[in-house]
C-alpha atoms as a PDB file:
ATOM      1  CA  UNK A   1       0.000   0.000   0.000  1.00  0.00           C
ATOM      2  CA  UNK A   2       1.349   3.542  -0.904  1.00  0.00           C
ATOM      3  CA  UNK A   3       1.464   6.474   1.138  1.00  0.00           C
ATOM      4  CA  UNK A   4      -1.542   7.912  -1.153  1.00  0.00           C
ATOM      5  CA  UNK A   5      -4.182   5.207   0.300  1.00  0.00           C
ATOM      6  CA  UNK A   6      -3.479   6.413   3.807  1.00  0.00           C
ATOM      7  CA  UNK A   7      -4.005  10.277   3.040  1.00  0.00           C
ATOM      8  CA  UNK A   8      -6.735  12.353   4.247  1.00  0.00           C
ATOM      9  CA  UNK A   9      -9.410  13.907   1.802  1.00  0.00           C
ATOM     10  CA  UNK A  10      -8.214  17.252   3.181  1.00  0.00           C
ATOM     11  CA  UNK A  11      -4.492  16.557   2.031  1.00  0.00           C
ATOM     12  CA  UNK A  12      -5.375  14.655  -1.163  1.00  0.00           C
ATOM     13  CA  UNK A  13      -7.633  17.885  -2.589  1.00  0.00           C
ATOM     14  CA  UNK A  14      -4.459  20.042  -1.763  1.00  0.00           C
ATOM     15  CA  UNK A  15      -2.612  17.450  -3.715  1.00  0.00           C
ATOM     16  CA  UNK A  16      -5.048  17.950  -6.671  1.00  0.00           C
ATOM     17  CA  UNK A  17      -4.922  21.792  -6.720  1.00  0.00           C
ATOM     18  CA  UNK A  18      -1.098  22.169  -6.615  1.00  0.00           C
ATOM     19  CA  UNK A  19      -1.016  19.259  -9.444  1.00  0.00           C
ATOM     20  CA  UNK A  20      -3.877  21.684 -11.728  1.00  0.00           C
ATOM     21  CA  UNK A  21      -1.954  24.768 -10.497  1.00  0.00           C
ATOM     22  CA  UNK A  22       1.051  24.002 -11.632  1.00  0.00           C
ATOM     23  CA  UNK A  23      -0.542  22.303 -15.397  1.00  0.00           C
ATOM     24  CA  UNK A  24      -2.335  25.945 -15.868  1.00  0.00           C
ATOM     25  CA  UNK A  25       0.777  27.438 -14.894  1.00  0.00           C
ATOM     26  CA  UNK A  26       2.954  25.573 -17.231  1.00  0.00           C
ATOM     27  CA  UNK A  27       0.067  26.569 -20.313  1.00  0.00           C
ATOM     28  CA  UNK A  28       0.740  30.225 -19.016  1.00  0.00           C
ATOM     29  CA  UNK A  29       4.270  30.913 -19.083  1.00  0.00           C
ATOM     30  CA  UNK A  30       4.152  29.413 -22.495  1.00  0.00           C
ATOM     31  CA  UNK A  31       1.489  31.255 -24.052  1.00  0.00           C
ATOM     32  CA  UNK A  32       1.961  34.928 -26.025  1.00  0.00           C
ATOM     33  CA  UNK A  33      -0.739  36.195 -24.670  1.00  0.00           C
ATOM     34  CA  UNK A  34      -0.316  37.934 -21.639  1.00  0.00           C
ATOM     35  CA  UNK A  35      -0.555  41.509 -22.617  1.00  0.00           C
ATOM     36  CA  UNK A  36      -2.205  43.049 -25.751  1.00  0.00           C
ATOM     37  CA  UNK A  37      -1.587  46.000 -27.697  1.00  0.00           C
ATOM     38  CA  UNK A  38      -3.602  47.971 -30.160  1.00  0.00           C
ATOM     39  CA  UNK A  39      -2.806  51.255 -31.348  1.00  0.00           C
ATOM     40  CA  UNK A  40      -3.637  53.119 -34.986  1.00  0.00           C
ATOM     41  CA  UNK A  41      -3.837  50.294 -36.862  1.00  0.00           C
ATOM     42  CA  UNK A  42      -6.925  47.639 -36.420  1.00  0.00           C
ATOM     43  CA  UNK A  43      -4.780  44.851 -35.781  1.00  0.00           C
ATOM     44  CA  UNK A  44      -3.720  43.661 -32.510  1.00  0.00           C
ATOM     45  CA  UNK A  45      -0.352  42.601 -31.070  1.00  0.00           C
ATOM     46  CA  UNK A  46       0.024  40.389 -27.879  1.00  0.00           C
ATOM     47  CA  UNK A  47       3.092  39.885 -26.519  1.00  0.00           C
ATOM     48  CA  UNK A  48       4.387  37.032 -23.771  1.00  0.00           C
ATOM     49  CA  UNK A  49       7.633  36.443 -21.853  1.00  0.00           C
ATOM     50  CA  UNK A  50       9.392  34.818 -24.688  1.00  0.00           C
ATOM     51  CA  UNK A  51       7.351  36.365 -27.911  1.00  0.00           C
ATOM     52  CA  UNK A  52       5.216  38.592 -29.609  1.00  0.00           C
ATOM     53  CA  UNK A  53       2.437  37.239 -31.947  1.00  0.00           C
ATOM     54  CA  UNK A  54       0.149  38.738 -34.074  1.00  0.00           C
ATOM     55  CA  UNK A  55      -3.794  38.701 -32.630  1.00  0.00           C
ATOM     56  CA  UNK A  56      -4.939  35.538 -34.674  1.00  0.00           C
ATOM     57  CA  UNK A  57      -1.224  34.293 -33.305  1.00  0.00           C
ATOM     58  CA  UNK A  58      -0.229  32.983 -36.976  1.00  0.00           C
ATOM     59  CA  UNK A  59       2.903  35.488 -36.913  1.00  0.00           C
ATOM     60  CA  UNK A  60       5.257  35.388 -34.060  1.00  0.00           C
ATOM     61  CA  UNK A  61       8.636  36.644 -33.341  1.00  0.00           C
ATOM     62  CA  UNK A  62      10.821  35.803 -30.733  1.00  0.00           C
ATOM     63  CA  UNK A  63      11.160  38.579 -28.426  1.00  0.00           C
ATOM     64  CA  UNK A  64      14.521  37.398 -26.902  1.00  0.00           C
ATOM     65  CA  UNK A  65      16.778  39.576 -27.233  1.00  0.00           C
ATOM     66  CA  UNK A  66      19.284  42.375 -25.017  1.00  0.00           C
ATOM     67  CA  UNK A  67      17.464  45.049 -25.851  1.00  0.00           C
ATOM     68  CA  UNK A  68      14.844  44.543 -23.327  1.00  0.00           C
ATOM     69  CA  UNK A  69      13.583  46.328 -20.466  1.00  0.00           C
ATOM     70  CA  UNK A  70      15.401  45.108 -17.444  1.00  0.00           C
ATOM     71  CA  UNK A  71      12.125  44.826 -15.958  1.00  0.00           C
ATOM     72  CA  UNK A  72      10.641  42.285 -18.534  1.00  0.00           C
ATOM     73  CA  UNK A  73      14.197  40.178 -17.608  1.00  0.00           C
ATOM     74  CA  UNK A  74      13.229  39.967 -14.186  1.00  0.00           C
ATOM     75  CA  UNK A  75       9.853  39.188 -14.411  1.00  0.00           C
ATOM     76  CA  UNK A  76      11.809  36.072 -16.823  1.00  0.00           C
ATOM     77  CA  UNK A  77      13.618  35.261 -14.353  1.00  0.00           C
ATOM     78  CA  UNK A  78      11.229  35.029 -11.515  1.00  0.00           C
ATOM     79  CA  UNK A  79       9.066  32.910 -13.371  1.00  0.00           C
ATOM     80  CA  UNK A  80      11.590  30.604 -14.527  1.00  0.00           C
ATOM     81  CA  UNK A  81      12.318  30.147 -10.583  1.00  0.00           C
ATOM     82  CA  UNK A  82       8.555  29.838  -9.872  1.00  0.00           C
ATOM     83  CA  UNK A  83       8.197  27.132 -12.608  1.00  0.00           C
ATOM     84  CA  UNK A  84      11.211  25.150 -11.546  1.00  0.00           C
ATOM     85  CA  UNK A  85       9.768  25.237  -7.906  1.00  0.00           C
ATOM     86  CA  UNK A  86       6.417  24.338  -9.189  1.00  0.00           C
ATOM     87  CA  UNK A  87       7.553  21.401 -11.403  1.00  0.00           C
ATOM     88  CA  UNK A  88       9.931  19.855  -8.456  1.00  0.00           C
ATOM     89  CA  UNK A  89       6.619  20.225  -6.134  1.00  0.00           C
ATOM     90  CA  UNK A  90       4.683  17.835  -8.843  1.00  0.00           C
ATOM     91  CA  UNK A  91       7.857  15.782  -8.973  1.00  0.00           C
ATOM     92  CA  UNK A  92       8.507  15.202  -5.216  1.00  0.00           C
ATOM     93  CA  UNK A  93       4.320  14.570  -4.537  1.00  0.00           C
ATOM     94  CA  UNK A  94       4.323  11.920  -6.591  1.00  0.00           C
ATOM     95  CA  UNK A  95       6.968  10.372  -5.666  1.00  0.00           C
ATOM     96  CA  UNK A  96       6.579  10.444  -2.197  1.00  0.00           C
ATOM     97  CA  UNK A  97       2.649   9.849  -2.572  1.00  0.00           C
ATOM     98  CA  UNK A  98       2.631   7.165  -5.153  1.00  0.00           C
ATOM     99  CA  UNK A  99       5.801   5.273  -4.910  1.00  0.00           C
ATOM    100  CA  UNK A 100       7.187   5.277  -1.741  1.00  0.00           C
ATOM    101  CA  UNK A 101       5.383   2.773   0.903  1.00  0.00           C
ATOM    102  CA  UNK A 102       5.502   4.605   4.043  1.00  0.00           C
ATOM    103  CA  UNK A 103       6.055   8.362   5.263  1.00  0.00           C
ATOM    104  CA  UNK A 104       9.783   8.989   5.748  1.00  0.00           C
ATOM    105  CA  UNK A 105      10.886   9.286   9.190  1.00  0.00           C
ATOM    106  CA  UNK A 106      11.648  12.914   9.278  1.00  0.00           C
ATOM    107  CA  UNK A 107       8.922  14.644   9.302  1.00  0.00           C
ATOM    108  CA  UNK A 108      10.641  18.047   7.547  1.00  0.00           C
ATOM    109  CA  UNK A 109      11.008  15.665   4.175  1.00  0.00           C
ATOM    110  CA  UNK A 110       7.514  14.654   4.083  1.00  0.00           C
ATOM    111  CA  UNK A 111       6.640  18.595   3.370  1.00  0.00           C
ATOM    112  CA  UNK A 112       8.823  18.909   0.507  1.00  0.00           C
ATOM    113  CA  UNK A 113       5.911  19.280  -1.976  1.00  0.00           C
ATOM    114  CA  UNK A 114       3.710  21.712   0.256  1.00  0.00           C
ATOM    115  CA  UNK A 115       7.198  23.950   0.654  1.00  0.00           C
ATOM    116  CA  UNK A 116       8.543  23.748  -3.562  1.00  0.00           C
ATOM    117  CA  UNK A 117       4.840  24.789  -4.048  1.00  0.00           C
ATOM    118  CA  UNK A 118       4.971  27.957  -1.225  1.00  0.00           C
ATOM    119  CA  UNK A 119       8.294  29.219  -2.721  1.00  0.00           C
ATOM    120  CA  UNK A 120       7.150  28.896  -6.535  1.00  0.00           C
ATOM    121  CA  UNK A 121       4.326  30.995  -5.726  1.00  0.00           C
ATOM    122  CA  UNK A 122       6.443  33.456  -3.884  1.00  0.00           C
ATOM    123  CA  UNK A 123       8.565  34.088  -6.201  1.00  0.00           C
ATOM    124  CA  UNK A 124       5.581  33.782  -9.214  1.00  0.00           C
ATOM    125  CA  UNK A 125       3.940  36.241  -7.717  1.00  0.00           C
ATOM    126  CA  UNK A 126       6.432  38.697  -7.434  1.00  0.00           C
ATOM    127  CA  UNK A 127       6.862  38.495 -11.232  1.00  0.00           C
ATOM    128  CA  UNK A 128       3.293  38.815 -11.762  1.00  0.00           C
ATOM    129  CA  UNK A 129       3.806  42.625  -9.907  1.00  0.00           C
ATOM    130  CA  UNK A 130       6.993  44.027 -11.545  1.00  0.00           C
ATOM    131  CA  UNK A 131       4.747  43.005 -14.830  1.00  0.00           C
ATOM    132  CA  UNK A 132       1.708  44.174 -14.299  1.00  0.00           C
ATOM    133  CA  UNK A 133       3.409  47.613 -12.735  1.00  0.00           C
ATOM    134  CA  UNK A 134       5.398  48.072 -15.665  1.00  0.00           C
ATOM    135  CA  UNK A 135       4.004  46.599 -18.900  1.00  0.00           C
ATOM    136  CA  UNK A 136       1.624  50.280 -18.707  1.00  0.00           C
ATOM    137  CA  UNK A 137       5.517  52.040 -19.475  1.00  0.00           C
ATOM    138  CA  UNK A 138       6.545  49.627 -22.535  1.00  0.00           C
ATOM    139  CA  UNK A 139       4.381  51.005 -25.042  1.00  0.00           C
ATOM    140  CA  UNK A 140       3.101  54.463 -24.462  1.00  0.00           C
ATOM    141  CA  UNK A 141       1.855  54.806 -28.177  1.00  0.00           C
ATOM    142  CA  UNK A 142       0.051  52.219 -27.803  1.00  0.00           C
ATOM    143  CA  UNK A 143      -3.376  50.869 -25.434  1.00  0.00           C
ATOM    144  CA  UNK A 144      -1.943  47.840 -23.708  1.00  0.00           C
ATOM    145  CA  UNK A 145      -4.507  45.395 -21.741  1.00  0.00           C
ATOM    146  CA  UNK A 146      -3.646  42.214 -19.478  1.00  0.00           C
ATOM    147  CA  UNK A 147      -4.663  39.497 -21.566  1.00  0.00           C
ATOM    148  CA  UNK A 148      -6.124  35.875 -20.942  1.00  0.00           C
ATOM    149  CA  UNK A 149      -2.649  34.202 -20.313  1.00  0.00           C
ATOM    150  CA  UNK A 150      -1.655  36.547 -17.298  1.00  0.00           C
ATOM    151  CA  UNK A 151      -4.928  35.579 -15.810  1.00  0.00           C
ATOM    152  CA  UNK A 152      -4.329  32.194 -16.092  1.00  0.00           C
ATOM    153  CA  UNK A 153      -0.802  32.563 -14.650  1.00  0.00           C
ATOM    154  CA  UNK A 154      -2.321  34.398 -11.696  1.00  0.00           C
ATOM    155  CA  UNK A 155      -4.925  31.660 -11.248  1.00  0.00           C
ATOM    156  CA  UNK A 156      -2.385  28.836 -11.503  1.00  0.00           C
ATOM    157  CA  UNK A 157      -0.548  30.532  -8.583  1.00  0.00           C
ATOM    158  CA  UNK A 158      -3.647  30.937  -6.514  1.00  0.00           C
ATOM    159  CA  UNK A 159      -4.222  27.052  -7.100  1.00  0.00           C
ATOM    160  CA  UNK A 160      -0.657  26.379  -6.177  1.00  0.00           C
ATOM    161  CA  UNK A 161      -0.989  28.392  -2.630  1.00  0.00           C
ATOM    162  CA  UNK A 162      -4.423  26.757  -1.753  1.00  0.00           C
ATOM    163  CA  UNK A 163      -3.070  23.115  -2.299  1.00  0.00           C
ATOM    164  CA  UNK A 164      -0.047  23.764   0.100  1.00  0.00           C
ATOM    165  CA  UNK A 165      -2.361  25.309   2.537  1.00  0.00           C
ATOM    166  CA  UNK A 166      -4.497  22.739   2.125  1.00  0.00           C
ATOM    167  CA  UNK A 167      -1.757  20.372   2.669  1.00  0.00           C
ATOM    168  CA  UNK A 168      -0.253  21.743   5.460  1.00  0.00           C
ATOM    169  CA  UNK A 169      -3.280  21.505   7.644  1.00  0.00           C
ATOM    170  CA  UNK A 170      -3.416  17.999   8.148  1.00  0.00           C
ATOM    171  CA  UNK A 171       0.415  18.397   8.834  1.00  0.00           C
ATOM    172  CA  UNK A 172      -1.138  20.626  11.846  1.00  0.00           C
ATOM    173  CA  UNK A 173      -2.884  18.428  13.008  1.00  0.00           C
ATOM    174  CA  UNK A 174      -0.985  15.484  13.230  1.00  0.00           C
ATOM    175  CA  UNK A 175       1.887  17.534  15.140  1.00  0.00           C
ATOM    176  CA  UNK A 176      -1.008  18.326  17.427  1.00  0.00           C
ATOM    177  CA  UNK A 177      -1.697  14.905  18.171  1.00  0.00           C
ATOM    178  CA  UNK A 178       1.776  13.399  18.211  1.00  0.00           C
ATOM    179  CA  UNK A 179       2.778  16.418  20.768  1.00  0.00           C
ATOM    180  CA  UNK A 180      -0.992  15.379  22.654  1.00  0.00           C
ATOM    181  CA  UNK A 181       0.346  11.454  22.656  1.00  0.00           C
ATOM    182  CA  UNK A 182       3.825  12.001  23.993  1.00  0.00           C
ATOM    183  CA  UNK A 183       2.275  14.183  26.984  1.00  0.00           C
ATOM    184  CA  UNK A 184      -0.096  10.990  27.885  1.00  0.00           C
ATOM    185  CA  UNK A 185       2.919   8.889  27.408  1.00  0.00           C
ATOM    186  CA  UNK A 186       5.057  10.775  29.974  1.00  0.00           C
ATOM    187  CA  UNK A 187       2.277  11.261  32.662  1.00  0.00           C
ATOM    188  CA  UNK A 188       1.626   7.174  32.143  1.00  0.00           C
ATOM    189  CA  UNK A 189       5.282   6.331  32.520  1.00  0.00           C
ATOM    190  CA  UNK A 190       5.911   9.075  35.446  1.00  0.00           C
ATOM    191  CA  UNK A 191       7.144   7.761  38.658  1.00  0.00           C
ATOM    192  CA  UNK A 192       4.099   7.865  40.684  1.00  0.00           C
ATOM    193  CA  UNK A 193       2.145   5.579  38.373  1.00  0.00           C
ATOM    194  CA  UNK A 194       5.440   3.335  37.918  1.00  0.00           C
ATOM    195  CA  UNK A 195       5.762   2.677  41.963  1.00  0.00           C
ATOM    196  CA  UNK A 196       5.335  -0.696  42.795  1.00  0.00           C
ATOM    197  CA  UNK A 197       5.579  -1.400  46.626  1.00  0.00           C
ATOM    198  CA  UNK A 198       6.592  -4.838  47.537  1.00  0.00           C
ATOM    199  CA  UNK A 199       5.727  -6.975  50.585  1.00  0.00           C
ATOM    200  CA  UNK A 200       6.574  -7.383  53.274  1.00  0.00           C
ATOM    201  CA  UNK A 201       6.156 -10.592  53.872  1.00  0.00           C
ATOM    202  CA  UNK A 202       8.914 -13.700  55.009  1.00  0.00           C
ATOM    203  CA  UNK A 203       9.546 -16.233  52.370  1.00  0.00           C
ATOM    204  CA  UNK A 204       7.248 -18.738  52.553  1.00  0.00           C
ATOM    205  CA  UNK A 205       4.727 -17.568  54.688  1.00  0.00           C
ATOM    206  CA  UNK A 206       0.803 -16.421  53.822  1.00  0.00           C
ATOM    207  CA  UNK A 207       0.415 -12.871  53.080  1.00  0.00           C
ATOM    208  CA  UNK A 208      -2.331 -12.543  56.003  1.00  0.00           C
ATOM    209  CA  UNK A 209      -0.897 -14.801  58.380  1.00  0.00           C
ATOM    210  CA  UNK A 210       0.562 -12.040  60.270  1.00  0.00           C
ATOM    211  CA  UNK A 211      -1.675  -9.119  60.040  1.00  0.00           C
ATOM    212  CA  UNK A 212      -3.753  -9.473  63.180  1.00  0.00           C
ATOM    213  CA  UNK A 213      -7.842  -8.501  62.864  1.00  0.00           C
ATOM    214  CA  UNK A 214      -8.716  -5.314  64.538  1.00  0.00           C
ATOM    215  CA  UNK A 215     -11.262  -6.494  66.316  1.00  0.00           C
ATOM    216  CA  UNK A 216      -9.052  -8.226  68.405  1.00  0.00           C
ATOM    217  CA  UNK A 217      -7.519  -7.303  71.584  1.00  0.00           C
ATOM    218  CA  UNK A 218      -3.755  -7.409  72.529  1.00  0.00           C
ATOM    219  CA  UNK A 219      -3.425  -8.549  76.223  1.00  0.00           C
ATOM    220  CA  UNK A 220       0.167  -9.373  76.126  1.00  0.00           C
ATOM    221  CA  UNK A 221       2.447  -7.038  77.777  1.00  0.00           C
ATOM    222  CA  UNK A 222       6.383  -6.250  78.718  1.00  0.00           C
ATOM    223  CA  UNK A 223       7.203  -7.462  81.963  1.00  0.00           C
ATOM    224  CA  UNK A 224       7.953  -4.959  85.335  1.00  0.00           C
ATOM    225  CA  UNK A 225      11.502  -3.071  85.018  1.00  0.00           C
ATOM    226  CA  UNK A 226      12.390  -4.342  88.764  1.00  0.00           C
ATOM    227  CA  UNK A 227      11.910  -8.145  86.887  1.00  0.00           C
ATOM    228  CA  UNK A 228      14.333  -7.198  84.548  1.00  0.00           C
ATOM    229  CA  UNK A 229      16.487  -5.668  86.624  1.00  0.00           C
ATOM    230  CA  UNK A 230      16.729  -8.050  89.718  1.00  0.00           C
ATOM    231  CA  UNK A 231      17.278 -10.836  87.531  1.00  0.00           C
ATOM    232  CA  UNK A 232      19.762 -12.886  88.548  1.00  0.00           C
ATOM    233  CA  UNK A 233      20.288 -13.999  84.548  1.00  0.00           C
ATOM    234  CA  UNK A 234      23.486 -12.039  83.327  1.00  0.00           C
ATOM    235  CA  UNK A 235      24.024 -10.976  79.990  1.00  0.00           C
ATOM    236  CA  UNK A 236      20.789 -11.079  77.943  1.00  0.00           C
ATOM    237  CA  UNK A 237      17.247 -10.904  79.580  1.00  0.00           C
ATOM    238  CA  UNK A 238      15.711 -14.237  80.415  1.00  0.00           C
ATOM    239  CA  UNK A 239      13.221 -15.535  78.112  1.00  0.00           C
ATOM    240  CA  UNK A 240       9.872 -14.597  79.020  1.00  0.00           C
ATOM    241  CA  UNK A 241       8.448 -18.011  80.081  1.00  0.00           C
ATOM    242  CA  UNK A 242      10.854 -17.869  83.172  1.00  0.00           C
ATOM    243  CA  UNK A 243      10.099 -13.827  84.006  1.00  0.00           C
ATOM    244  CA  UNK A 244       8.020 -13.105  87.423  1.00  0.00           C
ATOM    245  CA  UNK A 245       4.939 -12.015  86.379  1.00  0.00           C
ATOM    246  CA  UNK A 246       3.879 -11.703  89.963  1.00  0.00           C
ATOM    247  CA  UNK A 247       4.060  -7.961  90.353  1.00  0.00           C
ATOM    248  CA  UNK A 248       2.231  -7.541  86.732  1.00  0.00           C
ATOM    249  CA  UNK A 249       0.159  -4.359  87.512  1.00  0.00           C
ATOM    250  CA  UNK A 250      -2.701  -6.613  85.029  1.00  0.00           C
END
């Protein structure tokens, strides 16, 4: 059985999302078409990260080259980051999801997907800005709108944040209970429930057999001091059988 069959629904729609996030996201740093420009003429430009196209896209051009803006570089190479974090996130859930058959023992390794798919949209989204902020300054001559394949970039990254959140909950909540167990374990294996008083009792004999009722009353008692003392016995006291009992006050 792989790891997969032993996820939660919580952690397996996460999985989903970052999978879709990063597919859209792949589509979108591909495409043309994330800005379009029209100016005097009736037809339409739209321009990507890598070219420029004609509206009906059956002309493009490369748009490579040193002569562009250092911001449009930037945004290149934040993406390019973003994408390489999103594809290793794809990479790493599957195979720690579908191949492997149980969780690795450190628990930091078994988040390798949720984190790849944090810091690709970190640094995707950063891109997205210095874009956005500057694309208005590329072509003053000419009205430039956001087109359908910087939405879809932007949606890919939301997809890609959701799934690790998603993710990571579950990851909460087993820490919770893990931290929960150990504290039961400790009180259960504290000293005060680990005591085990033995007893006192001579080898070979019944454990009641000298544990007198309550109920019952003592009468035997020490004989007189001037017994002791007079006692013509030297050395150790005389057993009791031979003491004078005669001046026994009971």
């Amino acid at each position: 059985m792989t790891v997969w069959q032993s996820r939660g629904a919580l952690y397996k729609a996460g999985f989903l999302a970052t999978v879709i996030g990063a597919a859209l996201f792949a589509v979108g740093f591909c495409t043309p078409s994330w800005v379009s420009f029209k100016g005097a003429l009736p037809q339409t430009t739209s321009m990507g990260l890598w070219q420029t196209c004609t509206d009906d896209l059956s002309l493009c051009v490369a748009s490579v080259d040193s002569d562009n803006p250092g911001w449009l570089k930037a945004t290149r190479a934040l993406e390019c980051i973003s994408m390489f974090f999103a594809v290793s996130a794809c990479i790493v859930g599957l195979y720690s999801n579908c191949i492997l058959k149980a969780r690795l023992t450190t628990d930091f390794f078994n988040k390798n997907m949720e984190t790849s798919a944090v810091v690709s949209v970190v640094f995707g989204v950063f891109g997205l800005i210095i874009y956005a902020t500057q694309i208005k300054s590329f072509q003053r001559s000419m009205l430039s709108t956001l087109s359908w394949g910087f939405v879809l970039v932007c949606v890919s990254h939301t997809l890609l944040g959701a799934g690790a959140l998603l993710m990571l909950v579950p990851h909460k909540f087993r820490l919770i209970a893990l931290q929960d167990h150990f504290a039961h374990r400790q009180m259960q294996d504290s000293f005060h429930t680990q005591v085990d008083f033995p007893d006192y009792i001579s080898e070979g004999g019944n454990r009641n057999a000298n544990i007198a009722p309550l109920d019952v009353e003592v009468t035997m008692t020490p004989p007189a001091y001037e017994t002791v003392v007079n006692s013509p016995h030297e050395g150790n006291p005389p057993p009791y059988s031979e003491v004078d009992k005669s001046h026994d006050p009971y």
